[in-house]
Protein backbone atom coordinates (compact mmCIF):
# COMPACT_ATOMS: atom_id res chain seq x y z
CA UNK A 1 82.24 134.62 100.49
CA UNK A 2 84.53 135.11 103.78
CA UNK A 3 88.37 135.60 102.76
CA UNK A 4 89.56 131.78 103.66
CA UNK A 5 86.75 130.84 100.67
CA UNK A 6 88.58 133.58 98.70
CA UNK A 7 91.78 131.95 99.22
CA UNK A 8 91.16 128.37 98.52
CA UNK A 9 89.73 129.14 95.11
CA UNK A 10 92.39 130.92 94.29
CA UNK A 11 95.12 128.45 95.23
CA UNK A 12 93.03 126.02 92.94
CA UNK A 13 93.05 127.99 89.98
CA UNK A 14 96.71 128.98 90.61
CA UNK A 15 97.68 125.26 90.81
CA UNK A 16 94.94 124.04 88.07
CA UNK A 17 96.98 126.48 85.70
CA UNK A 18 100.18 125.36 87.07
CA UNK A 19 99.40 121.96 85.86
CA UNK A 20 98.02 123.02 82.55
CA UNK A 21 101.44 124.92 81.30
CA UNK A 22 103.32 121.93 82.78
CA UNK A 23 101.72 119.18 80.61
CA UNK A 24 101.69 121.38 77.57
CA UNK A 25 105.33 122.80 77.83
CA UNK A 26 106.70 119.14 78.98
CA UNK A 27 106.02 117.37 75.64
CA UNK A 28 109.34 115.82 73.58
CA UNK A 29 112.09 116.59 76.76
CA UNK A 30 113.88 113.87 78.39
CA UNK A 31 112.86 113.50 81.84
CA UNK A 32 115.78 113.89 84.46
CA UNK A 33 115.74 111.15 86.74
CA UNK A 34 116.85 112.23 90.81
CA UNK A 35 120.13 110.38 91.42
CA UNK A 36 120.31 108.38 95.13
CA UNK A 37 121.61 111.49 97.44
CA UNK A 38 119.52 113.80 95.95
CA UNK A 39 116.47 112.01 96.30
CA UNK A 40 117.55 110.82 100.11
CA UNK A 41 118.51 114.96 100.48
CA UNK A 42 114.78 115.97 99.77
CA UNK A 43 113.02 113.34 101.99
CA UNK A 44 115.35 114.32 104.80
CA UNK A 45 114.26 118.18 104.00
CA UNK A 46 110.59 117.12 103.71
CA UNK A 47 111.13 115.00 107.24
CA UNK A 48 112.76 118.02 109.01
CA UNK A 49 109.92 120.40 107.60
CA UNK A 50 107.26 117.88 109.03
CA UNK A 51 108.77 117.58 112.74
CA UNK A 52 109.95 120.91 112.99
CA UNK A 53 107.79 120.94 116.48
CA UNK A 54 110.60 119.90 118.14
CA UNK A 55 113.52 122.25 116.12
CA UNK A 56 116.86 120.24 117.26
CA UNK A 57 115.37 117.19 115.43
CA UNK A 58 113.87 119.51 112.37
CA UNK A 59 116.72 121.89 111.95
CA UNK A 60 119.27 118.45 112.22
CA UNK A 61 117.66 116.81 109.54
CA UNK A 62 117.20 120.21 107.04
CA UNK A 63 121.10 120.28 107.42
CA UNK A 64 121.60 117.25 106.56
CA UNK A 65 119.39 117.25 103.55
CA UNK A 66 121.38 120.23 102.32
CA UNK A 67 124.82 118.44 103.24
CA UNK A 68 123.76 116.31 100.57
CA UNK A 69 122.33 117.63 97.85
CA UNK A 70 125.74 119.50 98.03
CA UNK A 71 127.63 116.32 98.13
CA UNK A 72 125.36 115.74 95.09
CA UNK A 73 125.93 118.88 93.22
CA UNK A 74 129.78 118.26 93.64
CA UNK A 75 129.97 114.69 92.86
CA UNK A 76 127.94 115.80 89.12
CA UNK A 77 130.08 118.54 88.50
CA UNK A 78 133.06 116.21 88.95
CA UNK A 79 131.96 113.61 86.37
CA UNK A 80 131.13 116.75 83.61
């Protein structure tokens, strides 16, 4: 076995036992549903991570995806 081979098995165990403690430690706990800006924060951090080629456009739209999920943090604070 060469070192990539190494390295994808081990990523698959690492994420097969990810998933395992999540499904057994996730049993009887509300689930916490993402609210409108932070949901529209983490696609426009998953959009600026994809075309970060070209870094004005990628590095914009990361900044704007953590304008507002601070927006978002505020704005729940506020209402507590």
């Amino acid at each position: 076995m060469n070192g990539s081979q190494i390295y994808i098995i081990t990523s698959i165990l690492i994420l097969v036992i990810i998933a395992i403690l999540f499904f057994f430690t996730n049993k009887n706990k509300t689930k916490k549903r993402l609210s409108g800006l932070a949901s529209l924060s983490f696609g426009l951090i998953i959009t600026g991570i994809v075309f970060g080629d070209n870094r004005l456009v990628g590095y914009s739209l990361i900044g704007a995806g953590v304008v507002f999920a601070i927006i978002d943090i505020f704005i729940k604070n506020k209402d507590k």
